[in-house]
Protein backbone atom coordinates (compact mmCIF):
# COMPACT_ATOMS: atom_id res chain seq x y z
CA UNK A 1 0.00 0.00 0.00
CA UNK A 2 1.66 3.11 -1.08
CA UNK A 3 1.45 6.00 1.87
CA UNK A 4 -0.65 8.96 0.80
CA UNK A 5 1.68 12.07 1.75
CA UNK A 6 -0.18 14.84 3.40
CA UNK A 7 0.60 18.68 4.41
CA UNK A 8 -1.19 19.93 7.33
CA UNK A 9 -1.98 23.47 7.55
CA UNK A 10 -3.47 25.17 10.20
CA UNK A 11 -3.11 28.42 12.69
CA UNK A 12 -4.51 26.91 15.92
CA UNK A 13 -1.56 24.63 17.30
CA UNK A 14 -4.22 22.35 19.45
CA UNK A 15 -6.31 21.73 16.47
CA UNK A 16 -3.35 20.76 14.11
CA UNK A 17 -1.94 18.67 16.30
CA UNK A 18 -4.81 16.72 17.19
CA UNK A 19 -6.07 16.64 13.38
CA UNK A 20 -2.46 15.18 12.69
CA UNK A 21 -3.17 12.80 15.24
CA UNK A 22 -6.16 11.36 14.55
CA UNK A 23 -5.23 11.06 10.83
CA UNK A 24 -1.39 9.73 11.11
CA UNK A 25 -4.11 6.72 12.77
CA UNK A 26 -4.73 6.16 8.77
CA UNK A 27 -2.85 2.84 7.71
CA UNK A 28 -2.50 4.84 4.57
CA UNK A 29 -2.21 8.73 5.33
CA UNK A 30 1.24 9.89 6.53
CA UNK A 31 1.05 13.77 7.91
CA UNK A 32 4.68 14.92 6.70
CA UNK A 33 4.56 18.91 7.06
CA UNK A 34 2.47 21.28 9.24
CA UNK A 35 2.25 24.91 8.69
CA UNK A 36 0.52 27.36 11.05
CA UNK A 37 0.47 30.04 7.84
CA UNK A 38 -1.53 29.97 4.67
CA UNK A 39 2.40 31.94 3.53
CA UNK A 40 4.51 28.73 4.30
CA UNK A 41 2.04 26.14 2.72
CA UNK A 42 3.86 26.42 -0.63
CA UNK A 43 7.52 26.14 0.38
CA UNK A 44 6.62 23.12 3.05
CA UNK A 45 4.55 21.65 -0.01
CA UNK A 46 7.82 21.82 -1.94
CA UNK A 47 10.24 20.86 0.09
CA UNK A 48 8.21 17.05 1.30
CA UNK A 49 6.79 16.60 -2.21
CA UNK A 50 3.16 16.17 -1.07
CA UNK A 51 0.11 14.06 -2.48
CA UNK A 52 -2.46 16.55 -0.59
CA UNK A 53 -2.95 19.32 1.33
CA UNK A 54 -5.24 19.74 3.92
CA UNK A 55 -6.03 23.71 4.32
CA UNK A 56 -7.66 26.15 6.92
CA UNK A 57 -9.72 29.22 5.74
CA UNK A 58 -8.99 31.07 8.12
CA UNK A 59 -4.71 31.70 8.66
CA UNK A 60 -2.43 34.86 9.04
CA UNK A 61 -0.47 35.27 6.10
CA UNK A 62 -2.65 34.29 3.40
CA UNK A 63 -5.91 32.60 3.30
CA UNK A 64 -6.59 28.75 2.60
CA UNK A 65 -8.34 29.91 -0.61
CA UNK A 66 -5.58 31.80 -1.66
CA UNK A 67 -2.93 28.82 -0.80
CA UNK A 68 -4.98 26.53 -2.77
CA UNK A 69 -4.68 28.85 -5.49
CA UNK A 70 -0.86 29.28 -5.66
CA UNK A 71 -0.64 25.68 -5.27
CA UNK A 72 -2.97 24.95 -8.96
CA UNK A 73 -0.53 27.11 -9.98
CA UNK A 74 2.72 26.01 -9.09
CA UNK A 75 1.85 22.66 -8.22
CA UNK A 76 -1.28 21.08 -10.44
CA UNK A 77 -0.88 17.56 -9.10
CA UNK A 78 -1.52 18.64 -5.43
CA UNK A 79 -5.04 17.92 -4.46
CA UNK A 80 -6.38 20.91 -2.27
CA UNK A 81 -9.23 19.83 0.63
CA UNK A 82 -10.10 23.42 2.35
CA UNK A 83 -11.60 22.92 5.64
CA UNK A 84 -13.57 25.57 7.32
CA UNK A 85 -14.72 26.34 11.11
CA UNK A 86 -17.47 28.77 9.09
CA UNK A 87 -19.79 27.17 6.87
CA UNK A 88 -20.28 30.19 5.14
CA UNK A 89 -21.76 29.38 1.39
CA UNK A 90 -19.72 32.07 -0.32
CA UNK A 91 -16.27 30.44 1.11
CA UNK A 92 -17.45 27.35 -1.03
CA UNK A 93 -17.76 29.17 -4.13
CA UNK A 94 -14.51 30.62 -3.40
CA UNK A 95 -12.66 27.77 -2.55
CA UNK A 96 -13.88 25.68 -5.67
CA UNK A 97 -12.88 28.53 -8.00
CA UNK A 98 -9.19 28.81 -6.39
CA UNK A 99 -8.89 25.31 -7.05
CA UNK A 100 -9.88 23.01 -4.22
CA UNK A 101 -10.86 19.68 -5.08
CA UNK A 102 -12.71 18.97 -1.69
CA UNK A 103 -14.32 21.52 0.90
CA UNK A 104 -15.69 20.55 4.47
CA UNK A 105 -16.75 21.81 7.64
CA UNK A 106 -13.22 21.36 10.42
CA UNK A 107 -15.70 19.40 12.52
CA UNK A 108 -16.39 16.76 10.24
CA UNK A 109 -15.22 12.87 11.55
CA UNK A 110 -11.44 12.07 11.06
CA UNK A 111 -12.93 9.18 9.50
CA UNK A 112 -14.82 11.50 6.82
CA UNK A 113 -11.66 13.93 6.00
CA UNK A 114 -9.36 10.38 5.41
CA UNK A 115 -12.07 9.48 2.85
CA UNK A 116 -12.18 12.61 1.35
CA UNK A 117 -8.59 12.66 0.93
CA UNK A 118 -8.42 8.81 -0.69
CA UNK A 119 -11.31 9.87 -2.93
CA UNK A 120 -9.60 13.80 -4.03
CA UNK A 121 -6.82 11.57 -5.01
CA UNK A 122 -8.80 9.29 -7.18
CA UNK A 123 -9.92 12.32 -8.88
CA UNK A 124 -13.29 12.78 -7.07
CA UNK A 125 -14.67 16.18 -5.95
CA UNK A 126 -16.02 16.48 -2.22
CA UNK A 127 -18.22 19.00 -0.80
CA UNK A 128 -20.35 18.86 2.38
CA UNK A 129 -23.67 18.86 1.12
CA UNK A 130 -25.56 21.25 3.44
CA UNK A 131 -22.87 24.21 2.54
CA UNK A 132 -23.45 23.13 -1.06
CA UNK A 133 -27.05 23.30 -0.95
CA UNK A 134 -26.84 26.87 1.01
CA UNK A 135 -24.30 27.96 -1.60
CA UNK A 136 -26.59 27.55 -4.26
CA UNK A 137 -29.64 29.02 -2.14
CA UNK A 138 -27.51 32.43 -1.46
CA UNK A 139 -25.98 32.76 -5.30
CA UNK A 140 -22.85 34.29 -6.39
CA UNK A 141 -21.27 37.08 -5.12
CA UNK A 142 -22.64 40.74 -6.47
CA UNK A 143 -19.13 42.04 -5.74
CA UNK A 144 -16.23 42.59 -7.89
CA UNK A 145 -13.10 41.80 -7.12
CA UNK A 146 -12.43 45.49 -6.70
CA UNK A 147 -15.36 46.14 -4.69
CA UNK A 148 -14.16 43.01 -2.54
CA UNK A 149 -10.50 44.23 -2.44
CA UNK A 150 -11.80 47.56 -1.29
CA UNK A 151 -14.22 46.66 1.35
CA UNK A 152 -11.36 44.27 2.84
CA UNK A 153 -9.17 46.97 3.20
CA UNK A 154 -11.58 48.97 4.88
CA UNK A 155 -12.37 46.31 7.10
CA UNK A 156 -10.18 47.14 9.47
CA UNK A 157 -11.30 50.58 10.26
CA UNK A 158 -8.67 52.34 7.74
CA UNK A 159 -9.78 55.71 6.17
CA UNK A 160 -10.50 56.42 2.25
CA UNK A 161 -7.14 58.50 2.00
CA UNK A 162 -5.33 55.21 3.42
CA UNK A 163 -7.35 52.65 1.48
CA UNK A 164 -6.80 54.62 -1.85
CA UNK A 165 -2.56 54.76 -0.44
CA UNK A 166 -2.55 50.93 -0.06
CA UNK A 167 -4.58 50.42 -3.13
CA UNK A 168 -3.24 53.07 -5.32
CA UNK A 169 -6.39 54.45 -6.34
CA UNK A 170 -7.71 58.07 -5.65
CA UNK A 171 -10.05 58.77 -3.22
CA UNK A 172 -13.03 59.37 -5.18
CA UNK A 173 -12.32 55.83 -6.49
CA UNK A 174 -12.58 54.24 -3.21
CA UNK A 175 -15.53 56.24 -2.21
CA UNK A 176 -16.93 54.89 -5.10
CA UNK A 177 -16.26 51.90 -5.05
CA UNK A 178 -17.58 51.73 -1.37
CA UNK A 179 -20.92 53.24 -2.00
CA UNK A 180 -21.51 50.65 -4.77
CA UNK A 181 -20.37 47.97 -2.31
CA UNK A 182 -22.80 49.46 0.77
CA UNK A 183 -25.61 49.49 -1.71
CA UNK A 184 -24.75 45.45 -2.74
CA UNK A 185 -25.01 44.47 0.41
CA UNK A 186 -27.92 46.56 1.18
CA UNK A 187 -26.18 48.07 3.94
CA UNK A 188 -26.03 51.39 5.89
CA UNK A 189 -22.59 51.91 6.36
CA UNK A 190 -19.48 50.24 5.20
CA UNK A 191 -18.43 49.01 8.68
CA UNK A 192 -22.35 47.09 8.16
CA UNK A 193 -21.79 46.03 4.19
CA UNK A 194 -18.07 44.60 5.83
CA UNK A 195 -20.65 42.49 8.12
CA UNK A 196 -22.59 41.07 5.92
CA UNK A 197 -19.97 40.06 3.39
CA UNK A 198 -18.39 38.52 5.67
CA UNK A 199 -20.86 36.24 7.22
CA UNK A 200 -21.82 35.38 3.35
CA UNK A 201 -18.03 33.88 2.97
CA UNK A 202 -17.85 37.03 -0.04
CA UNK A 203 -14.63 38.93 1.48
């Protein structure tokens, strides 16, 4: 039985270790590189020539989404499961357009992320089936990636004079751009339209 080489990657240091745990328990799945940044998941992939790599959402760095990404690129025979502790709808979308060949919920069984690793590798697609359905039910996202790129930036409180510096846009750009974002998200504010995007799994 040839070992199925897997890359860990995951922020929290108690939930990595005990995912590693429970699936280095798989006759067949050998966990040979953890990251605790979406930044080092590349590099670590790399250097331990993996089979699949099991992502978080949710890291500093760069996202899971955006790791599965650089990894179609770099490396297309990777398979990419994202798991998520937010089963937001629009994270699905997302994640399936960046690349990912399986997306689940981080509190799925052990026994269920194995399988979905064996089957990824046998060139099936998994997706948990209640995010699916409520991905469908709340559509695509009305933003553009501008729109999106703006409202993130914003996110954290920042000004339009610093958005448009970090962006390299003017001002009345941004302010643009940030009105037609408010109004997507049928929002009163941006610090509200920033709220709603996010729960949606859209920024």
């Amino acid at each position: 039985m040839s070992m199925i080489r897997l890359l860990l990657a995951e922020d929290q240091s108690m939930v990595r270790e005990a995912l590693a745990a429970l699936l280095g328990l798989e006759p067949d799945i050998e966990v040979v590189a953890q990251v605790a940044r979406g930044d080092e998941v590349l590099a670590a992939a790399h250097e331990h020539r993996i089979d699949v790599a099991l992502l978080d959402i949710e890291m500093p760095g760069m996202t899971g989404i955006d790791a599965a990404a650089a990894l179609r690129r770099e490396l297309p025979a990777v398979k990419v499961v994202v798991v998520t502790t937010f089963g937001r709808p629009g994270y699905l979308r997302r994640a399936m357009e960046s690349g990912a060949d399986a997306f689940l919920v981080k509190d799925a069984p052990a026994a269920q992320l194995a399988s979905a690793v064996r089957k990824v590798l046998a060139g099936e697609r998994v997706i948990d089936p209640t995010l699916a359905a409520a991905a469908l039910a709340d559509g695509a996202s009305p933003l553009t990636d501008r729109e999106r790129e703006v409202l993130r930036t914003a996110a954290d409180g920042s000004t339009n004079a610093e958005i448009a510096a970090t962006l390299h846009l003017s001002q009345g750009t941004v302010r643009n751009y940030l009105s037609m974002a408010i109004q997507k998200m049928a929002a009163r504010n941006r610090a509200e339209a920033v709220r709603i995007a996010r729960e949606k799994g859209w920024l």
